[in-house]
C-alpha atoms as a PDB file:
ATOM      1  CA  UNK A   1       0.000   0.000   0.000  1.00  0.00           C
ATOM      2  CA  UNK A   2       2.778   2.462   0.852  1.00  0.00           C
ATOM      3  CA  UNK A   3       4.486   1.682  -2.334  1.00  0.00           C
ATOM      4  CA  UNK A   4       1.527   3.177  -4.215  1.00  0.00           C
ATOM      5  CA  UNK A   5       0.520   6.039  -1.964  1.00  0.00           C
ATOM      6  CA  UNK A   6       4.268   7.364  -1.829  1.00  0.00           C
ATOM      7  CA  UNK A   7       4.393   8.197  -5.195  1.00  0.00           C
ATOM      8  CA  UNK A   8       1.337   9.553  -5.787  1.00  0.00           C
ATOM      9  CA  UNK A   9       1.855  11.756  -2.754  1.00  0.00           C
ATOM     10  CA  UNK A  10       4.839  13.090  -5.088  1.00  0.00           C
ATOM     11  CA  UNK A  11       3.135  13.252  -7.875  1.00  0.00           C
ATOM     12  CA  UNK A  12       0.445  15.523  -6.182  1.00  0.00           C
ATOM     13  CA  UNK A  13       3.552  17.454  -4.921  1.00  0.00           C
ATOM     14  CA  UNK A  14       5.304  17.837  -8.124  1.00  0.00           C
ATOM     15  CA  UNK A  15       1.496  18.911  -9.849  1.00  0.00           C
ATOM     16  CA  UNK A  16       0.746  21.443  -7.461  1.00  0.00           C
ATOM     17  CA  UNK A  17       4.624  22.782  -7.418  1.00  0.00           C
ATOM     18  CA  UNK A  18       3.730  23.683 -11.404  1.00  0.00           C
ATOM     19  CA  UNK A  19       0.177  25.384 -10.898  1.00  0.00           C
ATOM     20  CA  UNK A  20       1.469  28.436 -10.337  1.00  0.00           C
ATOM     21  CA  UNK A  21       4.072  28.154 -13.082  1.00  0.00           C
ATOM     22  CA  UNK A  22       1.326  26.569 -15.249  1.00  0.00           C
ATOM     23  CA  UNK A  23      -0.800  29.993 -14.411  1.00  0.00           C
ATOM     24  CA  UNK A  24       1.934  32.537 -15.277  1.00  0.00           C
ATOM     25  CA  UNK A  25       2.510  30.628 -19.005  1.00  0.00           C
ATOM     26  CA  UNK A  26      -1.013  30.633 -19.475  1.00  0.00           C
ATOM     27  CA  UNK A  27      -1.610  34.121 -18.301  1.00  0.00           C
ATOM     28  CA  UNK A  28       1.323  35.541 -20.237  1.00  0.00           C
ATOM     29  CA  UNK A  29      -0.037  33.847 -23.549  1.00  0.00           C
ATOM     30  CA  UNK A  30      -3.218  35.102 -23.153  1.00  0.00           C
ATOM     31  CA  UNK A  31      -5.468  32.059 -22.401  1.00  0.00           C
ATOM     32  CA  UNK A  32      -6.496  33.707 -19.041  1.00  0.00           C
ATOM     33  CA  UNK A  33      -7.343  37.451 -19.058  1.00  0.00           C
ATOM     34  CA  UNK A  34      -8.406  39.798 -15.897  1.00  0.00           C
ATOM     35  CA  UNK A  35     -10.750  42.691 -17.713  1.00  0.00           C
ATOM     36  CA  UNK A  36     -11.948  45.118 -15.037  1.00  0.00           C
ATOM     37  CA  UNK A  37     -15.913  45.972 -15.082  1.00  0.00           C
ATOM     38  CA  UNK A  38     -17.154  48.995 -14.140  1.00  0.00           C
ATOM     39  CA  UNK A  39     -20.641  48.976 -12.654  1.00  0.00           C
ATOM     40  CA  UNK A  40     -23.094  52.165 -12.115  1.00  0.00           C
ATOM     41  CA  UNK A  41     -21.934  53.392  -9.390  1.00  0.00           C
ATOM     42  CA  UNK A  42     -17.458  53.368 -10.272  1.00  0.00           C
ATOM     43  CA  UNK A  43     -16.373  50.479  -8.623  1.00  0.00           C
ATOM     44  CA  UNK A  44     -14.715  47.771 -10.324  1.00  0.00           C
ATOM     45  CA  UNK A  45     -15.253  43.981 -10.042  1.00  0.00           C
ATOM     46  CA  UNK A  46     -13.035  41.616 -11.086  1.00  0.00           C
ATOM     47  CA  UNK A  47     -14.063  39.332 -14.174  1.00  0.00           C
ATOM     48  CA  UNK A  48     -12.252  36.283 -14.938  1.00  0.00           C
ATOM     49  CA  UNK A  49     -11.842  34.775 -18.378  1.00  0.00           C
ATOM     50  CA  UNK A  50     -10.346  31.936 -19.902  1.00  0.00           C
ATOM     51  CA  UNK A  51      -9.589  31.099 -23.494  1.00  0.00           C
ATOM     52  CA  UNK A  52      -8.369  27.843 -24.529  1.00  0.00           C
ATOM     53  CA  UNK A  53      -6.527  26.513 -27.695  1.00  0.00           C
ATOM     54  CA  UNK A  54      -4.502  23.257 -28.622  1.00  0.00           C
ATOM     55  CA  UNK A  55      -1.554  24.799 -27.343  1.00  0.00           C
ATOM     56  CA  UNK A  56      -2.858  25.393 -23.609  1.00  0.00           C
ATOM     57  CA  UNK A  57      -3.469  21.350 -23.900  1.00  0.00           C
ATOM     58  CA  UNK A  58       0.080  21.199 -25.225  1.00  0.00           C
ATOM     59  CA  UNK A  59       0.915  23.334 -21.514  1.00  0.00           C
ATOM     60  CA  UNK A  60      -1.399  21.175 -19.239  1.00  0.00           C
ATOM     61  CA  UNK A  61       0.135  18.334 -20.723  1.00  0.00           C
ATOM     62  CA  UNK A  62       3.640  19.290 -19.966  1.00  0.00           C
ATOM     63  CA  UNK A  63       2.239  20.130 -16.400  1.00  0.00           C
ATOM     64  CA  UNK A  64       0.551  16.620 -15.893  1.00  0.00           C
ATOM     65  CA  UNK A  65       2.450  14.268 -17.973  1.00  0.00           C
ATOM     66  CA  UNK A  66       6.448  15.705 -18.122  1.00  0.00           C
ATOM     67  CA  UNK A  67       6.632  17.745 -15.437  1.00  0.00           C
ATOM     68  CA  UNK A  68       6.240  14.920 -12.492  1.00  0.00           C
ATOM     69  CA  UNK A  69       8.542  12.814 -14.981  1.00  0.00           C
ATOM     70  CA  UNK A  70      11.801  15.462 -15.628  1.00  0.00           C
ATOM     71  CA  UNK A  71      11.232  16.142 -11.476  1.00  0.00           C
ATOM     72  CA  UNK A  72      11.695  13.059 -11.003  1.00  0.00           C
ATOM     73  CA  UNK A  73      14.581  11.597 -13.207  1.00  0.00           C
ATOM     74  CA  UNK A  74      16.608  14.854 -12.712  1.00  0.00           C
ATOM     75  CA  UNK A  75      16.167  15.844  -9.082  1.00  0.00           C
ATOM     76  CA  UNK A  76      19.529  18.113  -9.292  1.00  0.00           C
ATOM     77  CA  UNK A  77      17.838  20.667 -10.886  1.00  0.00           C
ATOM     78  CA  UNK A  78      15.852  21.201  -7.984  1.00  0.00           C
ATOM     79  CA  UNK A  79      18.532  20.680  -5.856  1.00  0.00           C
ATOM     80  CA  UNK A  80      19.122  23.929  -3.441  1.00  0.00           C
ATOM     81  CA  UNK A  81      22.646  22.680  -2.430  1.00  0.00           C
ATOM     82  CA  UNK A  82      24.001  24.062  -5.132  1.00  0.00           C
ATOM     83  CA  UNK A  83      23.798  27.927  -4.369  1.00  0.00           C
ATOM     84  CA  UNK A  84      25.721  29.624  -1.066  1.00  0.00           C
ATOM     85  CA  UNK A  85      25.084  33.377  -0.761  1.00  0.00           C
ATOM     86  CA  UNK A  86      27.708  35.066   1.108  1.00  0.00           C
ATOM     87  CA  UNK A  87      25.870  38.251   2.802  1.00  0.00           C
ATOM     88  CA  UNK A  88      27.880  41.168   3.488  1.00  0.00           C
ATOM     89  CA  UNK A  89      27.759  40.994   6.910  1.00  0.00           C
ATOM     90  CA  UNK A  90      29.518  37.520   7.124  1.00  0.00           C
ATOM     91  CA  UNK A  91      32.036  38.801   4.672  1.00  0.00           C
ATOM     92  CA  UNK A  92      32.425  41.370   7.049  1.00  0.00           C
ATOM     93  CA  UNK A  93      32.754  38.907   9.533  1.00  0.00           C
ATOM     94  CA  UNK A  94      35.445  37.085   7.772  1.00  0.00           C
ATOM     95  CA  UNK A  95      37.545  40.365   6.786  1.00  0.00           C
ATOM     96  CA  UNK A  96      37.670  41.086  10.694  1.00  0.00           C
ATOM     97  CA  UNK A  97      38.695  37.733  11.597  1.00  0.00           C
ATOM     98  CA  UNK A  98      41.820  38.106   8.811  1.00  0.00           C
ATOM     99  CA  UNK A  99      42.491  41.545  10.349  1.00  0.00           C
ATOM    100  CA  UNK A 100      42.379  39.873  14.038  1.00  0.00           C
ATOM    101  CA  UNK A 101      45.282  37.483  12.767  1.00  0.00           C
ATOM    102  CA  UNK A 102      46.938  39.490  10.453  1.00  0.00           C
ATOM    103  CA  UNK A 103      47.625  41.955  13.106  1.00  0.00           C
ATOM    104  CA  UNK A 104      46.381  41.572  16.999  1.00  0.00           C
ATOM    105  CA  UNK A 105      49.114  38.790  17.748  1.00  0.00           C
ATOM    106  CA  UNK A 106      50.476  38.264  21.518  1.00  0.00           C
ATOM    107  CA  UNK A 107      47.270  39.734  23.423  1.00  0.00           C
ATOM    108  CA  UNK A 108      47.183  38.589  27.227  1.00  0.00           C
ATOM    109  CA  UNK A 109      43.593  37.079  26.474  1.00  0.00           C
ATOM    110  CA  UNK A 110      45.019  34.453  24.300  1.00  0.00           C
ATOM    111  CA  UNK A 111      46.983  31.293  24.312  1.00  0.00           C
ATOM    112  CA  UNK A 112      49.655  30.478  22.431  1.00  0.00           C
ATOM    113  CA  UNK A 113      49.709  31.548  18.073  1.00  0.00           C
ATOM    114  CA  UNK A 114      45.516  31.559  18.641  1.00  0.00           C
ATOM    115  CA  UNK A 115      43.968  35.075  18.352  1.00  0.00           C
ATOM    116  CA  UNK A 116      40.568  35.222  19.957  1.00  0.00           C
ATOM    117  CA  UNK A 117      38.676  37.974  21.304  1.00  0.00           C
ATOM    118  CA  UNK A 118      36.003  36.812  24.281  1.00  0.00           C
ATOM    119  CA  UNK A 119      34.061  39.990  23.235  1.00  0.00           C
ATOM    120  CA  UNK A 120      32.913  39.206  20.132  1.00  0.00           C
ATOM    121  CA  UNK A 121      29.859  37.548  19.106  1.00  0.00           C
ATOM    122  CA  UNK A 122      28.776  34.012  20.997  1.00  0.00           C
ATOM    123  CA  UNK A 123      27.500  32.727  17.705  1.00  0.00           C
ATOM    124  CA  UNK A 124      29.461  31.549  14.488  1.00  0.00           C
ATOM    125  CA  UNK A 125      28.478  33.441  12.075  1.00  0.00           C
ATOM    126  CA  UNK A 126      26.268  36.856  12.237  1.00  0.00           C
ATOM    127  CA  UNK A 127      22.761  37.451  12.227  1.00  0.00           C
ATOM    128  CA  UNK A 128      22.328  38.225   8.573  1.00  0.00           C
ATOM    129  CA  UNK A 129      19.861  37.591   5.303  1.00  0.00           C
ATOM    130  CA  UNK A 130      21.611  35.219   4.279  1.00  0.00           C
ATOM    131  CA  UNK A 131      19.318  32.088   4.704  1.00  0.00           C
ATOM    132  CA  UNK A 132      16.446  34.023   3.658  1.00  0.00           C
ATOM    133  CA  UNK A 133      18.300  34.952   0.275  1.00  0.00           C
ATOM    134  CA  UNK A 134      19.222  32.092  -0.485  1.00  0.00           C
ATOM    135  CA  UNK A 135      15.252  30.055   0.298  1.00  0.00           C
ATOM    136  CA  UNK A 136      14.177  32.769  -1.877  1.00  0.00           C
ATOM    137  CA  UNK A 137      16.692  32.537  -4.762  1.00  0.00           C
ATOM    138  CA  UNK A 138      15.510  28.452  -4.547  1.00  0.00           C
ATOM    139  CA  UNK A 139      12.040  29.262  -4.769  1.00  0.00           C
ATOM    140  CA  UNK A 140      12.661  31.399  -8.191  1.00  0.00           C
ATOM    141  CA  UNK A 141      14.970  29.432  -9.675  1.00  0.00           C
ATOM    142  CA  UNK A 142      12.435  26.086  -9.042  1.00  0.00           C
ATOM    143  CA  UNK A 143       9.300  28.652 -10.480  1.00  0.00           C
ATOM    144  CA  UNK A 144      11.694  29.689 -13.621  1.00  0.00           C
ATOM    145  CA  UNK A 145      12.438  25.846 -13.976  1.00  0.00           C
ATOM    146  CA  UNK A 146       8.630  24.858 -14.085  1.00  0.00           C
ATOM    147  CA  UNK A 147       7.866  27.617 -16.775  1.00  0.00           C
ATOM    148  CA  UNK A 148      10.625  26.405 -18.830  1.00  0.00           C
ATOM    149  CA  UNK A 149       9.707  22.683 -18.555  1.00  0.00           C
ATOM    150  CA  UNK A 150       5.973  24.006 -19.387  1.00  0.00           C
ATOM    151  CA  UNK A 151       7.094  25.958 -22.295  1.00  0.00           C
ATOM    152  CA  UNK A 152       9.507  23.535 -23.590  1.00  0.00           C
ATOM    153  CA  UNK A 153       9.074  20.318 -21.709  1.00  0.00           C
ATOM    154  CA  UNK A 154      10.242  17.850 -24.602  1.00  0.00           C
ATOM    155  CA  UNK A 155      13.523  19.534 -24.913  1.00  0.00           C
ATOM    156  CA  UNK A 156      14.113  18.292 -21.169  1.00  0.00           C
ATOM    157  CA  UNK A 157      13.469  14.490 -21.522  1.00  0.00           C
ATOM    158  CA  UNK A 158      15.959  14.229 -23.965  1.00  0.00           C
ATOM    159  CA  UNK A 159      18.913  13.178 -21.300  1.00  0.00           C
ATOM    160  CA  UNK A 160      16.545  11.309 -19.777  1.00  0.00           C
ATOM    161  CA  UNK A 161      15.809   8.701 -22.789  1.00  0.00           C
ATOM    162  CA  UNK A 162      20.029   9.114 -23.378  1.00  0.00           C
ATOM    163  CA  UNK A 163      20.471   7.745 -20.520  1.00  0.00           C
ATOM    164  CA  UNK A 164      17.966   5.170 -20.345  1.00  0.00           C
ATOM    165  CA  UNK A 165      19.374   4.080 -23.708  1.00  0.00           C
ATOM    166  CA  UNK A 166      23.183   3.673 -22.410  1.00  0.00           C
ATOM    167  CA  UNK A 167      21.603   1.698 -19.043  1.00  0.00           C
ATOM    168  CA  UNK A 168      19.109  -0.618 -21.480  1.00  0.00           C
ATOM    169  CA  UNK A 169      19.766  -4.269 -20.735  1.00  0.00           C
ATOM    170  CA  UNK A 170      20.359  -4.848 -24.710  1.00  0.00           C
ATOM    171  CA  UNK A 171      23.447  -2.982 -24.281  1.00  0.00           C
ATOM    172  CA  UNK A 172      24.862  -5.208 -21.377  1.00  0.00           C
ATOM    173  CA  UNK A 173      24.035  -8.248 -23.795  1.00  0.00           C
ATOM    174  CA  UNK A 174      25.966  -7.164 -26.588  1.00  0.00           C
ATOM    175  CA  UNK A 175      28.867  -6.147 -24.457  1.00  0.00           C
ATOM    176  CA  UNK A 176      29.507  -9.848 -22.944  1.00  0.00           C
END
């Protein structure tokens, strides 16, 4: 039972991570429009439209069908490992640090060759933006990713089915 509900559960995930991709694409094409009504007395009500063609299938099937499949086969894309933003305030923690042992040597605070001021900040690193940068950075990058695949989702599985081709058990056949 767990071995069908666990992917599912991603597949949900991986669908509703591309709505709001899948809404931008099809608002910036045109298939949904916002025009403003004006009633009687000035105020304006929203009014929602929607107009579909073959290529909004062409989307929602890049949403549905390739989407969950390229998120799946290529999770480094998604990966937010990858990106380390260096805030200003830790890089002005570092420059004091090289200034500390660069020049504040033999202080009666210290032991021996170790520079250390018991003054300074309790923590490792400073409070900074840092984190939040980089969660935010990850959360564009991952929306600009799902637009793409949208837009252009058949260009993506192509190093998928290379691969699959090198790893195919014909090839280990022919090779013995």
């Amino acid at each position: 039972m767990m071995k069908i509900i666990k992917p599912v559960i991603k597949y949900c995930y991986f669908v509703l991570s591309g709505l709001l991709a899948f809404f931008l694409v099809l608002l910036f094409y045109g298939s949904i429009t916002f025009p403003y009504l004006v009633d009687k007395s000035g105020a304006s009500a929203l009014q929602f439209q929607m107009n579909y063609s073959l290529v909004d299938l062409y989307f929602l099937f890049n949403l549905l069908i390739l989407l969950p499949i390229i998120r799946y086969y290529l999770p480094r894309l998604y990966s937010s490992k990858s990106v380390a933003f260096e805030t200003y305030k830790d890089k002005a923690m570092k420059l004091h640090h090289q200034d500390i042992q660069n020049n504040h040597k033999g202080h009666s605070w210290t032991p021996d060759h170790v520079t250390s001021n018991p003054w300074e900040y309790s923590a490792s690193q400073t409070q900074s933006y840092g984190d939040v940068s980089n969660w935010g950075f990850t959360i564009f990058k991952n929306l600009m990713l799902n637009i793409l695949i949208i837009l252009i989702g058949i260009l993506f599985l192509v190093p998928i089915v290379i691969r699959r081709r090198k790893h195919s058990p014909k090839d280990r056949q022919i090779d013995r």
